[in-house]
C-alpha atoms as a PDB file:
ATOM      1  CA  UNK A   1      -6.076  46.957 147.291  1.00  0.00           C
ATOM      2  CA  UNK A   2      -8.583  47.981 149.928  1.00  0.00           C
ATOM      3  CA  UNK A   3     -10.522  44.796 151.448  1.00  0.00           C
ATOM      4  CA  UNK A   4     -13.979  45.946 153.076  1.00  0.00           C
ATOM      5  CA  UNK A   5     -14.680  44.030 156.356  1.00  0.00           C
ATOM      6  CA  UNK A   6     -18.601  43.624 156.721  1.00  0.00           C
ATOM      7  CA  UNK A   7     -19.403  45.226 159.970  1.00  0.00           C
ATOM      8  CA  UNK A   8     -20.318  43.001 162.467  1.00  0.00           C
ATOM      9  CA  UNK A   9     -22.706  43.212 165.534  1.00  0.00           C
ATOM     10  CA  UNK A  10     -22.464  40.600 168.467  1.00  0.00           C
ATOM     11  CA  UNK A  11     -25.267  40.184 170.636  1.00  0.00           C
ATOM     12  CA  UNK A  12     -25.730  37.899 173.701  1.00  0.00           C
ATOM     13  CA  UNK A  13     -29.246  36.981 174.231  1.00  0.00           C
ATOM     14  CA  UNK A  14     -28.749  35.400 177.570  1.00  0.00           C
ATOM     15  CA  UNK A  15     -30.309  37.771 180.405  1.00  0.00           C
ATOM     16  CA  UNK A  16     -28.025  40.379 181.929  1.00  0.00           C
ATOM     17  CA  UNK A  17     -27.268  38.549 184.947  1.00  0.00           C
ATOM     18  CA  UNK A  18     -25.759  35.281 182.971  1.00  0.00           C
ATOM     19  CA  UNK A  19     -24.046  38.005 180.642  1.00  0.00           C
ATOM     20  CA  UNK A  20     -22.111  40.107 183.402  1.00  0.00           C
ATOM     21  CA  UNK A  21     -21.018  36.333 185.143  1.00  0.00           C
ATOM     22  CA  UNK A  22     -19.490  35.615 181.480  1.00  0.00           C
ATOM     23  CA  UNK A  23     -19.761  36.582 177.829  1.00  0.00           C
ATOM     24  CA  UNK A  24     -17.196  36.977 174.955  1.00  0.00           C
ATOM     25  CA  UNK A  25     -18.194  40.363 174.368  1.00  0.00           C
ATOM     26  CA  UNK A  26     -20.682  42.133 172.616  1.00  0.00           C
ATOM     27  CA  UNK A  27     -23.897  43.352 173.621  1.00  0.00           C
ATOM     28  CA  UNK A  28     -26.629  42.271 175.762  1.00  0.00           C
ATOM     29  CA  UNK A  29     -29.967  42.220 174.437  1.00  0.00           C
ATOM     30  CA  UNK A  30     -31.694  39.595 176.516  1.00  0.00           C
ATOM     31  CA  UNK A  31     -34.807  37.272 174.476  1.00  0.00           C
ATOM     32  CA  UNK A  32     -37.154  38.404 176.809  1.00  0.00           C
ATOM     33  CA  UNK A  33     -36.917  41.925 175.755  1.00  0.00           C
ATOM     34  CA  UNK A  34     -35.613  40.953 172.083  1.00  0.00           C
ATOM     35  CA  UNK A  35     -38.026  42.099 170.094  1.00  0.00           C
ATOM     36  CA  UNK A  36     -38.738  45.304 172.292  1.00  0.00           C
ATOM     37  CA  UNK A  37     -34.763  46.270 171.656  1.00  0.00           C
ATOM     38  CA  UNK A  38     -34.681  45.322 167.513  1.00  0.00           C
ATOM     39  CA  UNK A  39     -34.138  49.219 167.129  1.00  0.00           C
ATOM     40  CA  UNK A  40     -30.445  48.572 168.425  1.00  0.00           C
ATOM     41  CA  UNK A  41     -29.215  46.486 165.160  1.00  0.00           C
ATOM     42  CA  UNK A  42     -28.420  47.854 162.178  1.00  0.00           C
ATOM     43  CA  UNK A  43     -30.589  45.169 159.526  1.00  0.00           C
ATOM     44  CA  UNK A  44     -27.359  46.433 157.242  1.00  0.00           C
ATOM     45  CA  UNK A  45     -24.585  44.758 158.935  1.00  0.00           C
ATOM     46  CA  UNK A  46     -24.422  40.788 160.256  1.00  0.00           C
ATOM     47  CA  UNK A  47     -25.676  39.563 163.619  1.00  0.00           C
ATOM     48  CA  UNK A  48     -23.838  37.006 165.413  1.00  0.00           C
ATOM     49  CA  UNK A  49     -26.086  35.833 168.323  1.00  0.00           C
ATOM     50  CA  UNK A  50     -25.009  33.704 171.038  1.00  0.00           C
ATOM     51  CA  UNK A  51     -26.701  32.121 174.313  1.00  0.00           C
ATOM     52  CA  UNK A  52     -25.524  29.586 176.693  1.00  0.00           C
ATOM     53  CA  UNK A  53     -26.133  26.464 174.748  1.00  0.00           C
ATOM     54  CA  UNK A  54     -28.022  27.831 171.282  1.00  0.00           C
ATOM     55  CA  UNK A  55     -31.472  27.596 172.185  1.00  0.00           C
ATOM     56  CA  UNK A  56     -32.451  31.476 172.985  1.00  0.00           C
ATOM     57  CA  UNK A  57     -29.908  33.019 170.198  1.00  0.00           C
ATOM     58  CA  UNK A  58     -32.145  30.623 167.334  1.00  0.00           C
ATOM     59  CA  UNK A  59     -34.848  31.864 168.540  1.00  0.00           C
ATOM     60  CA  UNK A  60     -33.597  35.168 168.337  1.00  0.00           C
ATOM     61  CA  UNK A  61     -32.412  34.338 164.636  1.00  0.00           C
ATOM     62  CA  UNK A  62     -35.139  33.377 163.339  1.00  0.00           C
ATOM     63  CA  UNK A  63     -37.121  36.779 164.954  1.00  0.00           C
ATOM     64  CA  UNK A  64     -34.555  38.828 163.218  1.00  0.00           C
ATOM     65  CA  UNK A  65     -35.136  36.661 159.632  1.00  0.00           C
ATOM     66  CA  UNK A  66     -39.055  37.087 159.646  1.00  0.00           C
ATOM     67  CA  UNK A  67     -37.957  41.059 160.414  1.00  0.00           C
ATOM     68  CA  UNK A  68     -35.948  40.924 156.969  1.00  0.00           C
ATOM     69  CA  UNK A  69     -32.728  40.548 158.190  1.00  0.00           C
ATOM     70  CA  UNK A  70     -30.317  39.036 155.356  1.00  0.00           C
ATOM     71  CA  UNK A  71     -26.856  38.657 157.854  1.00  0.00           C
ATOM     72  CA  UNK A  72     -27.910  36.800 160.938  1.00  0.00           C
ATOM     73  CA  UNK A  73     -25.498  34.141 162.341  1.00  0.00           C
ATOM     74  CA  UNK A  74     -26.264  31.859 165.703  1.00  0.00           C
ATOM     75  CA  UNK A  75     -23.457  30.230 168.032  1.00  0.00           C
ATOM     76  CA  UNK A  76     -23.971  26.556 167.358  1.00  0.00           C
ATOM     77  CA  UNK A  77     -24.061  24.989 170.865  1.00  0.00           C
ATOM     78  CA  UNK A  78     -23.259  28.351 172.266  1.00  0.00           C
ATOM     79  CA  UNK A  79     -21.138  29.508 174.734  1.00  0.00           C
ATOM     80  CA  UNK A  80     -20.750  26.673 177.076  1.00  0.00           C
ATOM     81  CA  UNK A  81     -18.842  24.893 174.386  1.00  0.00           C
ATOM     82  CA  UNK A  82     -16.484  26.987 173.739  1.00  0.00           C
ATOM     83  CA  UNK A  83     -13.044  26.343 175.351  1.00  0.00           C
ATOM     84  CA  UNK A  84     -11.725  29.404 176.861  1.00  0.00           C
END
């Protein structure tokens, strides 16, 4: 049996600077240029956004669900509380 794994696009909202000091991968579409970069995502697939502590990437969530994305997905508490 074949399983289908939903495609899955990571994006770090933080601005490039914070992202090339630190990220856990992905791409780099900073909020201040969010909705000027949209054209990047695929609406088909799911979009896990992240930030430093949550606040940018929900903002950036809830852009991408007025847009009509289904799939979007925020880093609670983003990346500063991860343990890495």
């Amino acid at each position: 049996m074949v399983q289908h794994t939903p495609n899955v696009q990571l994006v770090d909202v933080r601005e490039a600077e914070e992202h090339q000091m630190g990220n856990i991968g992905g791409i780099n579409i900073p909020l201040s240029l969010f909705e000027e970069q949209l054209h990047v995502l695929d609406a088909a697939n799911a979009v896990v956004l992240y930030c430093a502590s949550g606040v940018r990437s929900n903002r950036s969530a809830n852009i991408l669900l007025q847009k009509g994305y289904k799939k979007v997905y925020n880093l609670k508490n983003g990346i500063n509380h991860l343990q890495m």
